[in-house]
C-alpha atoms as a PDB file:
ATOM      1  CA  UNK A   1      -2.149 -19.823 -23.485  1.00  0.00           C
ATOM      2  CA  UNK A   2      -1.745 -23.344 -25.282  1.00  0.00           C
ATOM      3  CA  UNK A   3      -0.257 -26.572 -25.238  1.00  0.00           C
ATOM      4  CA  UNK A   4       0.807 -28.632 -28.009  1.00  0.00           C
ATOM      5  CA  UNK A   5       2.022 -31.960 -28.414  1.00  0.00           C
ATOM      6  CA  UNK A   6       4.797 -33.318 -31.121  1.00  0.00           C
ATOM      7  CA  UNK A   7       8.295 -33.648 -32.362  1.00  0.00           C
ATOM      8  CA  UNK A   8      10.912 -31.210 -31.586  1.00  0.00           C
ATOM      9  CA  UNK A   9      12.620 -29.962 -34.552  1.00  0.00           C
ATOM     10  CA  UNK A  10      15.429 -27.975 -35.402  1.00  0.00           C
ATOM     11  CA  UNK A  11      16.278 -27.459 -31.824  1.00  0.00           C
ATOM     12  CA  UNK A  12      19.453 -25.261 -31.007  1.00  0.00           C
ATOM     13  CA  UNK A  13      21.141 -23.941 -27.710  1.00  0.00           C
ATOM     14  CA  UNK A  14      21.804 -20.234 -29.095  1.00  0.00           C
ATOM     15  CA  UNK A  15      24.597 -18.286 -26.868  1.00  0.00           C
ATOM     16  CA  UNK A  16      22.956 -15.630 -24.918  1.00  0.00           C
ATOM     17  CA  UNK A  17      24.646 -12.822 -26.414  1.00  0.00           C
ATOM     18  CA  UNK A  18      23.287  -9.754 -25.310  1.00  0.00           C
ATOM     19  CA  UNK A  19      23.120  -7.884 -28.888  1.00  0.00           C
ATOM     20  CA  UNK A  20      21.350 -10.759 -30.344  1.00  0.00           C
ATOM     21  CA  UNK A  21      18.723 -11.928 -27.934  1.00  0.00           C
ATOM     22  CA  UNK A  22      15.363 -11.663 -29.331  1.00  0.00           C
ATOM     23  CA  UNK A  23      13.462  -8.472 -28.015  1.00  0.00           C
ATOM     24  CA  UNK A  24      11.836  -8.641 -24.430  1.00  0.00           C
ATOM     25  CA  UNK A  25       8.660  -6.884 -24.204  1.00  0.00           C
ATOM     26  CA  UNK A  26       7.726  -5.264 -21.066  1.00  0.00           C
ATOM     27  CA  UNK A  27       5.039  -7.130 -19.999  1.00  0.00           C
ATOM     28  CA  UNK A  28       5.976 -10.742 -18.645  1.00  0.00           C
ATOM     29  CA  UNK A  29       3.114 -11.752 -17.413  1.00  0.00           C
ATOM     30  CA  UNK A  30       2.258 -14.753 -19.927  1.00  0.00           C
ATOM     31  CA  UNK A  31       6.267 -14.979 -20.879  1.00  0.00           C
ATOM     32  CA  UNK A  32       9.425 -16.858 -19.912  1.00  0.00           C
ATOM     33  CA  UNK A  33      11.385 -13.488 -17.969  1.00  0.00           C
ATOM     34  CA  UNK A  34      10.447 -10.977 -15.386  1.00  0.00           C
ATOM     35  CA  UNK A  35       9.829  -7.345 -15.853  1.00  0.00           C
ATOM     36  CA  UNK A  36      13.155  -6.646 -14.235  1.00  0.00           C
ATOM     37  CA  UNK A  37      14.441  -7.985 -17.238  1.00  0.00           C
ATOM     38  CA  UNK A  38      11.990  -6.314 -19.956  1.00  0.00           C
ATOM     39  CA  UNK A  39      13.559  -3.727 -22.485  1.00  0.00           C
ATOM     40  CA  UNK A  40      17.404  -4.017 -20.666  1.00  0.00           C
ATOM     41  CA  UNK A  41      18.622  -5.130 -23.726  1.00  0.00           C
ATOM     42  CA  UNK A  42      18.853  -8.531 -22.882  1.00  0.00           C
ATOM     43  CA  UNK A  43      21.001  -7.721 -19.668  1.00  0.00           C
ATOM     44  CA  UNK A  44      18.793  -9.403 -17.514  1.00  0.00           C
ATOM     45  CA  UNK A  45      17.981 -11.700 -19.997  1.00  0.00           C
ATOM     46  CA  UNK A  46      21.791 -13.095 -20.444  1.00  0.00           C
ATOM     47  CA  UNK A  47      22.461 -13.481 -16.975  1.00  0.00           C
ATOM     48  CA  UNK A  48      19.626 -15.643 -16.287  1.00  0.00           C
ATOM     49  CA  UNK A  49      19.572 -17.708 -18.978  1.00  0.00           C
ATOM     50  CA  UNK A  50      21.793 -21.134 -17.617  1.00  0.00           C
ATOM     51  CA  UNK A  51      24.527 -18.183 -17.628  1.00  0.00           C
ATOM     52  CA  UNK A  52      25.551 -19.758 -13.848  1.00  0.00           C
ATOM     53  CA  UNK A  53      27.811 -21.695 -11.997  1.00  0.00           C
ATOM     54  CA  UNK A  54      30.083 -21.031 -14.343  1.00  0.00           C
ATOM     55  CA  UNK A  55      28.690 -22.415 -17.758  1.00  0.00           C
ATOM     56  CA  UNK A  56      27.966 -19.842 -20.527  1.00  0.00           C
ATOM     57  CA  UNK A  57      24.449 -18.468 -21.398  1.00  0.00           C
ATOM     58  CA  UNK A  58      22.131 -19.565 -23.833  1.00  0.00           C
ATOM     59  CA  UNK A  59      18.616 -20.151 -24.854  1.00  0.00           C
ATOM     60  CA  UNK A  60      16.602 -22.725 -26.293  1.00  0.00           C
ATOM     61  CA  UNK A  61      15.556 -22.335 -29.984  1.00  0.00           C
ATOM     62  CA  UNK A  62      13.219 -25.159 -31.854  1.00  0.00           C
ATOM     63  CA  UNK A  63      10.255 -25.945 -33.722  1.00  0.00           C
ATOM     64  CA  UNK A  64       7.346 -28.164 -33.436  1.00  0.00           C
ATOM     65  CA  UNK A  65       5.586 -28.565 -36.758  1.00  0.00           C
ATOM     66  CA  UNK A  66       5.619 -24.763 -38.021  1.00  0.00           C
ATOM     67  CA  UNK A  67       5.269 -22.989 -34.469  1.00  0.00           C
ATOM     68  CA  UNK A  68       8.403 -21.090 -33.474  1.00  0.00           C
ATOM     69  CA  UNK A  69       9.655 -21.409 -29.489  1.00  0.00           C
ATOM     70  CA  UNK A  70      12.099 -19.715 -27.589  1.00  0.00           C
ATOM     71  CA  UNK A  71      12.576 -20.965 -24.512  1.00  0.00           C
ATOM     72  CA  UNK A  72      14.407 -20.323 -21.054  1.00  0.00           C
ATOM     73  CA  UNK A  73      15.546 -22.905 -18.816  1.00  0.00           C
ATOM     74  CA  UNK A  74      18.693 -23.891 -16.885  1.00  0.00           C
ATOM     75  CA  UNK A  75      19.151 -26.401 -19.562  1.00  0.00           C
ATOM     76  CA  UNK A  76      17.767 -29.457 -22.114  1.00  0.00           C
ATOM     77  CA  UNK A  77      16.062 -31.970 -20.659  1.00  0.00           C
ATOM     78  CA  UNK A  78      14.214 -32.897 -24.083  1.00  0.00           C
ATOM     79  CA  UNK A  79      16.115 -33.987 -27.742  1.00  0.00           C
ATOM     80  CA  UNK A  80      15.790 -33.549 -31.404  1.00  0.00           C
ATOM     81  CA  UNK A  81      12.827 -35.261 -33.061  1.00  0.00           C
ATOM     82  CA  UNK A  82      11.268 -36.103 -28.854  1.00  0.00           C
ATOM     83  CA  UNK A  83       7.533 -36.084 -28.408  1.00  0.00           C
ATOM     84  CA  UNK A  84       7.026 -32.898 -25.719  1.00  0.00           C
ATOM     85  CA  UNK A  85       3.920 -31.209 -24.721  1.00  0.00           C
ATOM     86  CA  UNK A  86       4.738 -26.850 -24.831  1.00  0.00           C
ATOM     87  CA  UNK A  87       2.804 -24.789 -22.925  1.00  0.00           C
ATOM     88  CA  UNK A  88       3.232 -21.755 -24.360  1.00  0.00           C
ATOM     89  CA  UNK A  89       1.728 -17.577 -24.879  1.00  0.00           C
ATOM     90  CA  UNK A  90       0.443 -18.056 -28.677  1.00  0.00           C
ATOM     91  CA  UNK A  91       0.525 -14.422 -28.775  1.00  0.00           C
ATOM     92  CA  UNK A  92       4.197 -13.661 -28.638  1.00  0.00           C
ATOM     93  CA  UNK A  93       5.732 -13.831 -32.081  1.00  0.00           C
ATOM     94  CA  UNK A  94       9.771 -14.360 -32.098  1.00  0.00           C
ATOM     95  CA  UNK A  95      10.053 -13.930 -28.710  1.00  0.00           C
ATOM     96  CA  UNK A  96      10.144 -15.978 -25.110  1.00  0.00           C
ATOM     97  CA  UNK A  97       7.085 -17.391 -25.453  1.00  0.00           C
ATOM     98  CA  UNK A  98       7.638 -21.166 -23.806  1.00  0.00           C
ATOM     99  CA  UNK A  99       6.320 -21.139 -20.556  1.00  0.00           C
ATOM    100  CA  UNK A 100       6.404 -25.201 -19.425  1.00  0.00           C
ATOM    101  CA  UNK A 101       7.624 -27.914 -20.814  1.00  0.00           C
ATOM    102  CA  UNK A 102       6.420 -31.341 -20.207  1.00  0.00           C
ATOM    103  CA  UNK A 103       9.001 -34.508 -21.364  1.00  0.00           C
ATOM    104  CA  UNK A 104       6.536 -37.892 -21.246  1.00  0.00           C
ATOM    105  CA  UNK A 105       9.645 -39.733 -22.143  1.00  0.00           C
ATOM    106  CA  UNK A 106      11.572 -38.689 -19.151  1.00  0.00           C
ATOM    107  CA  UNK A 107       8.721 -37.635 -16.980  1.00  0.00           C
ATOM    108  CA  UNK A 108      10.358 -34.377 -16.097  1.00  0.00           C
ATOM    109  CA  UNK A 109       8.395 -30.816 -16.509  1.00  0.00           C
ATOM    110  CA  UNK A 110      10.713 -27.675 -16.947  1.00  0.00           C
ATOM    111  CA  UNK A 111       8.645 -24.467 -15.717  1.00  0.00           C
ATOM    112  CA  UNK A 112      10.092 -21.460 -16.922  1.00  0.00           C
ATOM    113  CA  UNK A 113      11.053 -18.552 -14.992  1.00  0.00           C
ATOM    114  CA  UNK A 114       9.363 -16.541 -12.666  1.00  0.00           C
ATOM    115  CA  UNK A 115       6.586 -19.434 -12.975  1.00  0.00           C
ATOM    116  CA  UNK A 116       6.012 -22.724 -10.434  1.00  0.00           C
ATOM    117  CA  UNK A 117       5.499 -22.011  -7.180  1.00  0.00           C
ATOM    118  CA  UNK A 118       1.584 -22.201  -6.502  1.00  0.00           C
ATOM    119  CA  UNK A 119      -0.487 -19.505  -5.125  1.00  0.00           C
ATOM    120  CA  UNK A 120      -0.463 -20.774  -1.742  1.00  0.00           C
ATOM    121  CA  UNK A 121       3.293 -20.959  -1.672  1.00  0.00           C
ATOM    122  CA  UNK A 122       3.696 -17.710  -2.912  1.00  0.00           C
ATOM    123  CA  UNK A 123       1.552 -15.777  -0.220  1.00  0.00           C
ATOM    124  CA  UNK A 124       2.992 -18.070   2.372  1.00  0.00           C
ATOM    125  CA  UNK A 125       6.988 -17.045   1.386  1.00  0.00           C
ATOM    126  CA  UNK A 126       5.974 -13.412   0.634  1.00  0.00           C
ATOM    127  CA  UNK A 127       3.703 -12.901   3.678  1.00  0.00           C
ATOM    128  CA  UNK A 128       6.659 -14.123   6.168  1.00  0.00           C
ATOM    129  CA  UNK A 129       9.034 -11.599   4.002  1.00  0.00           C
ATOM    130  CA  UNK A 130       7.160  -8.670   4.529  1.00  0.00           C
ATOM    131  CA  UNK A 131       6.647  -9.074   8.259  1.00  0.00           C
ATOM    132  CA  UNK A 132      10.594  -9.755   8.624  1.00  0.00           C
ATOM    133  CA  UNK A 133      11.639  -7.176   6.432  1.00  0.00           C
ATOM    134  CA  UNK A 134       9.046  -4.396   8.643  1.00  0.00           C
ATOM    135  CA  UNK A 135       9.666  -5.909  12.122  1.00  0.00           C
ATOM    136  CA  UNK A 136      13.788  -5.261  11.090  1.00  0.00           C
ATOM    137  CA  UNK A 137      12.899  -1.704   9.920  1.00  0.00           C
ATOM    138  CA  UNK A 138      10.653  -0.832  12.619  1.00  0.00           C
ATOM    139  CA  UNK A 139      13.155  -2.314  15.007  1.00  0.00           C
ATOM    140  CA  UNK A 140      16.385  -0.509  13.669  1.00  0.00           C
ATOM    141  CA  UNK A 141      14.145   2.545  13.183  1.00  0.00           C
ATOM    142  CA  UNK A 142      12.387   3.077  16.612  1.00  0.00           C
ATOM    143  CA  UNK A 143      16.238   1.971  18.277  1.00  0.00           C
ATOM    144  CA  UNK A 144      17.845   5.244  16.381  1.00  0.00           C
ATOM    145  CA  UNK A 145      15.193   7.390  16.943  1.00  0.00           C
ATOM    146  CA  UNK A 146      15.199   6.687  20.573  1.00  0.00           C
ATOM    147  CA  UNK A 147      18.962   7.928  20.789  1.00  0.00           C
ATOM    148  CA  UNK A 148      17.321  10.901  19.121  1.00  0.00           C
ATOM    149  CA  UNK A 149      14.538  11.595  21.644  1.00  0.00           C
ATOM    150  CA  UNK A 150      16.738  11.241  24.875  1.00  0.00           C
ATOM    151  CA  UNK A 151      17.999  14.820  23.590  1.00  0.00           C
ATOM    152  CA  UNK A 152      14.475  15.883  23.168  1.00  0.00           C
ATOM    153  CA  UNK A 153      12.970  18.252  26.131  1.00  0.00           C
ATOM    154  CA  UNK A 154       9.513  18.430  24.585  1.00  0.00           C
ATOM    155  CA  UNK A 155       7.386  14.697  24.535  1.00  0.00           C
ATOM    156  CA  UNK A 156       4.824  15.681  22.040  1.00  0.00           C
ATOM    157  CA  UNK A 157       8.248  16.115  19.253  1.00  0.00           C
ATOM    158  CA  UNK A 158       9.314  12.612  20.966  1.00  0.00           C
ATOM    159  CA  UNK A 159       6.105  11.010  20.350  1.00  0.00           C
ATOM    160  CA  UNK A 160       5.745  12.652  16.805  1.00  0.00           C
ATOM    161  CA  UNK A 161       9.598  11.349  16.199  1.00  0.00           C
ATOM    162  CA  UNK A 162       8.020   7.755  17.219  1.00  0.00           C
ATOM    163  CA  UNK A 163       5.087   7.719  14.863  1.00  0.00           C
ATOM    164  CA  UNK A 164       7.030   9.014  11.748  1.00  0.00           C
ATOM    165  CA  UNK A 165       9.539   6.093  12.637  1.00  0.00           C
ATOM    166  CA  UNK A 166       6.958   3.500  12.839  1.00  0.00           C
ATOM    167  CA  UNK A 167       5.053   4.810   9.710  1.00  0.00           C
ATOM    168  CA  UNK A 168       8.155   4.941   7.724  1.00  0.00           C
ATOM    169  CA  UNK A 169      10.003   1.557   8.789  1.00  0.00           C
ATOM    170  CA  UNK A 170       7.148  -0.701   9.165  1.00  0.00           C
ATOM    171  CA  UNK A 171       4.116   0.526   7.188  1.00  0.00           C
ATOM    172  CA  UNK A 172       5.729   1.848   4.508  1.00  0.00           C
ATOM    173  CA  UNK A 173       7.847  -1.422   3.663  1.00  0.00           C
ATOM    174  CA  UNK A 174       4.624  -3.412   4.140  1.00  0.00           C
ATOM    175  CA  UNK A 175       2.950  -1.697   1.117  1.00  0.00           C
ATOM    176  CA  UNK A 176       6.064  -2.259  -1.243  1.00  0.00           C
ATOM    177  CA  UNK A 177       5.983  -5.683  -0.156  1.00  0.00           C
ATOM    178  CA  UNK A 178       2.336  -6.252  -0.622  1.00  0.00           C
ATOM    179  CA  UNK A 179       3.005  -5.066  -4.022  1.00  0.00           C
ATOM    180  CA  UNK A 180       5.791  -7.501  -4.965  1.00  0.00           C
ATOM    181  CA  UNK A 181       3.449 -10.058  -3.519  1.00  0.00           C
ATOM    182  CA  UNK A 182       0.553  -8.635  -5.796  1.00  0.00           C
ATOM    183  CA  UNK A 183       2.833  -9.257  -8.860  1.00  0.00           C
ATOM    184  CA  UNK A 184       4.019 -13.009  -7.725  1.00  0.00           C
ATOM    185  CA  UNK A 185       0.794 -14.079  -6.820  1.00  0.00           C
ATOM    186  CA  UNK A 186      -0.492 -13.223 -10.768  1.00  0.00           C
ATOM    187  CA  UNK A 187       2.699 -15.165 -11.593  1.00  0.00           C
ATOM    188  CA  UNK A 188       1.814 -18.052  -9.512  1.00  0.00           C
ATOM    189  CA  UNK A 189      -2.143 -17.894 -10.665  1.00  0.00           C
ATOM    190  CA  UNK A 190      -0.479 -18.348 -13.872  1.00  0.00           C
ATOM    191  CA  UNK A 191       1.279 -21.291 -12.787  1.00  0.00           C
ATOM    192  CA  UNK A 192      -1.505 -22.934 -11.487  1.00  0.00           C
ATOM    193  CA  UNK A 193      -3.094 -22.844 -14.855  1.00  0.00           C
ATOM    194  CA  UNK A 194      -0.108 -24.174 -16.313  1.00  0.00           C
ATOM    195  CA  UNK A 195      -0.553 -26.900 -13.769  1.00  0.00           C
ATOM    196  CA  UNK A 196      -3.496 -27.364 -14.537  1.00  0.00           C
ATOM    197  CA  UNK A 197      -3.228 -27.570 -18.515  1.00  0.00           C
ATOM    198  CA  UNK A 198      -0.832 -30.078 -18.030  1.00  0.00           C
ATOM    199  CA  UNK A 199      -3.227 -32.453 -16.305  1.00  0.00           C
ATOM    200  CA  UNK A 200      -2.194 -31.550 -12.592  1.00  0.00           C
ATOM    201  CA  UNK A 201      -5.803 -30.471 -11.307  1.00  0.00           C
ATOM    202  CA  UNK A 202      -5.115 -31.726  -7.456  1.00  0.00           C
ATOM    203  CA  UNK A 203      -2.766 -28.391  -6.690  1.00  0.00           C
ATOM    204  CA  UNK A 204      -2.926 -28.799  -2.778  1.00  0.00           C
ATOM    205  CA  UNK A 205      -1.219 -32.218  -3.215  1.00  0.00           C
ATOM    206  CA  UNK A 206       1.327 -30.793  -5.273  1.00  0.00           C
ATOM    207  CA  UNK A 207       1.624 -28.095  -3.099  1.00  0.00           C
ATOM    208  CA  UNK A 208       2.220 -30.103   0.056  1.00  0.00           C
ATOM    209  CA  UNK A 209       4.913 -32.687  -1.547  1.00  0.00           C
ATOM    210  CA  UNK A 210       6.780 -29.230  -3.052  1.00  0.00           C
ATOM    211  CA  UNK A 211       6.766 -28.059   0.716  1.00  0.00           C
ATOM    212  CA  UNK A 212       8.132 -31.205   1.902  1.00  0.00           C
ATOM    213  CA  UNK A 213      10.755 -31.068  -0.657  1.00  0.00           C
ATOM    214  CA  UNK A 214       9.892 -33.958  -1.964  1.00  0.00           C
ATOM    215  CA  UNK A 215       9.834 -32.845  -5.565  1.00  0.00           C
ATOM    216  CA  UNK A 216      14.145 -32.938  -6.036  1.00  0.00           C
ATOM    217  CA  UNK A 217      15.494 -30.616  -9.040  1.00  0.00           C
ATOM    218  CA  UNK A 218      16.597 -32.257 -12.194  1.00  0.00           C
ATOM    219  CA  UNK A 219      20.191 -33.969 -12.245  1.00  0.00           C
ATOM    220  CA  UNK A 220      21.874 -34.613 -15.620  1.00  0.00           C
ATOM    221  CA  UNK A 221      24.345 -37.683 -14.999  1.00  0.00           C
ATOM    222  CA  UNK A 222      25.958 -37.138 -18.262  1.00  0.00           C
ATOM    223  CA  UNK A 223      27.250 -33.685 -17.198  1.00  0.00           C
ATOM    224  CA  UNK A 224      26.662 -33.589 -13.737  1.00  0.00           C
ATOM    225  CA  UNK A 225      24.703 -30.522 -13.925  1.00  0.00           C
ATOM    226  CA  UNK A 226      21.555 -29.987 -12.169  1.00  0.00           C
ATOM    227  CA  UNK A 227      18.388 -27.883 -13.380  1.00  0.00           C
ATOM    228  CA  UNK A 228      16.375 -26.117 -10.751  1.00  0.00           C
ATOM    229  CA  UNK A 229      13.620 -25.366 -12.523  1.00  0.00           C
ATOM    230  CA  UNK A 230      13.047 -29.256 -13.811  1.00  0.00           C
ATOM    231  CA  UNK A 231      11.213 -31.687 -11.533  1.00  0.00           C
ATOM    232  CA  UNK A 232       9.452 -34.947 -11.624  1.00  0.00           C
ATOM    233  CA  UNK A 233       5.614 -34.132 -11.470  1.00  0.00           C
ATOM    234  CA  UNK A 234       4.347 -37.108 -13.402  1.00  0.00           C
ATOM    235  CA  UNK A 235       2.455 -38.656 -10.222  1.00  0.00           C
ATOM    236  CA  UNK A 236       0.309 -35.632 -10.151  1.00  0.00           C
ATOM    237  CA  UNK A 237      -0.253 -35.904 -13.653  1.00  0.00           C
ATOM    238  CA  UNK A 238      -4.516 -37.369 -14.076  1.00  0.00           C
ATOM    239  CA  UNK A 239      -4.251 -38.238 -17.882  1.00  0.00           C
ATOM    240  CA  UNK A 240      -2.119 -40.041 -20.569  1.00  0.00           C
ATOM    241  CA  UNK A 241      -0.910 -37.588 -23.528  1.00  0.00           C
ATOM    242  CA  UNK A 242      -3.362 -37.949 -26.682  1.00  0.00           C
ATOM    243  CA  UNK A 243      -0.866 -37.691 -29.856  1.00  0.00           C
ATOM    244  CA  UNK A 244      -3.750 -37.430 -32.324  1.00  0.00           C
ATOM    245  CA  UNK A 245      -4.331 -33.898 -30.689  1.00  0.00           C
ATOM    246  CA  UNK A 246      -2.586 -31.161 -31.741  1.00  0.00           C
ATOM    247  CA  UNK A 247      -2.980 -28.816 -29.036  1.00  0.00           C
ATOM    248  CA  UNK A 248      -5.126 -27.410 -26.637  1.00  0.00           C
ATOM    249  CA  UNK A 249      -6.146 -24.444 -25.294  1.00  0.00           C
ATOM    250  CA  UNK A 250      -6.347 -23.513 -22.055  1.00  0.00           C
END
């Protein structure tokens, strides 16, 4: 992972047309789109890519000296020849390969998706998910399995009946959901070093003004559209961009 600092060039909005998106790998660990999305054919990809509310898809294509980006976001917050910082996978060739964009000019950062919520947020929303989603199971379960077992005569097959109810409705979904919150917690480990990259080392602070919602998404007053995945995180920000650096690396 890198960041690098200087002018956008040659940007375009390119439609989102399935046939022509660039090719998603599987892995998304380090890029701009979920697995859900990897090797669909740009499905996924065309759907999530500002195609919402009613505006067409399309992704963001551009240069900054002669590295390549392909970016995802809900929309530009940045213009042609602006001074951005792009944190970005240095790896992936032709390809989603932004992962953050910071505009000094505007003071807005665009995080692209699944990345910036922090690890603490994460476990927090995915903890309370699982424990819903179980209690609802186990709940539903036990309540149609007890209809079942008034018609049993023998109690060892009701309490059997029980346990395979409890095992299946509540245990069971809390291992699938300890596995989706395995795979957003590497996301949001990622996102911290994003974070972090950036100049945003104090993560609990930004963590407690996100909770408070006091970090608003992005509103464009020229179109009236506004960009979920753009906020305002300059006041967490504990350094002033150096232009005579090229980039960094994380």
């Amino acid at each position: 992972m890198k960041v690098i600092y200087g002018k956008v060039q040659k940007l375009q909005c390119v439609d989102a047309i399935v046939g022509e998106l660039p090719k998603l790998r599987s892995q998304a660990t380090a890029t701009a789109l979920v697995p859900m999305f990897a090797e669909s054919g740009g499905m996924g990809a065309a759907a999530t890519l500002a195609g919402v509310n009613g505006f067409p898809g399309y992704y963001i294509h551009f240069y900054i000296d002669d590295v390549e980006f392909y970016a995802a976001f809900t929309g530009v917050f940045f213009h042609e020849g602006e001074d951005v910082y792009v944190v970005y996978d240095e790896e992936v060739k032709q390809n989603f390969n932004v992962l953050a964009i910071l505009n000094k000019n505007n003071n807005l950062l665009g995080m692209a998706v699944p990345f910036g919520h922090t690890v603490a947020m994460s476990d927090k929303a995915h903890n309370k998910t699982a424990l819903i989603m179980g209690g609802v199971m186990a709940i539903g379960s036990c309540s149609i399995m007890a209809y079942f077992a008034t018609n049993m005569h023998d109690i060892f097959e009701s309490i059997y009946l029980y346990i395979y109810a409890i095992i299946f409705s509540f245990v069971l979904p809390l291992f699938i959901a300890y596995g989706i919150k395995k795979q957003f917690r590497g996301y949001a480990e990622e996102s911290e070093r994003i974070y972090k990259i950036l100049g945003i080392n104090d993560i609990d602070a930004l963590n407690a003004e996100i909770n408070k919602n006091h970090l608003k998404p992005y509103e464009d007053k020229e179109t009236n559209r506004i960009y979920d995945d753009v906020h305002n995180y300059t006041e967490f920000l504990n350094y002033e961009p150096q232009p005579l650096v090229d980039d960094r690396t994380d």
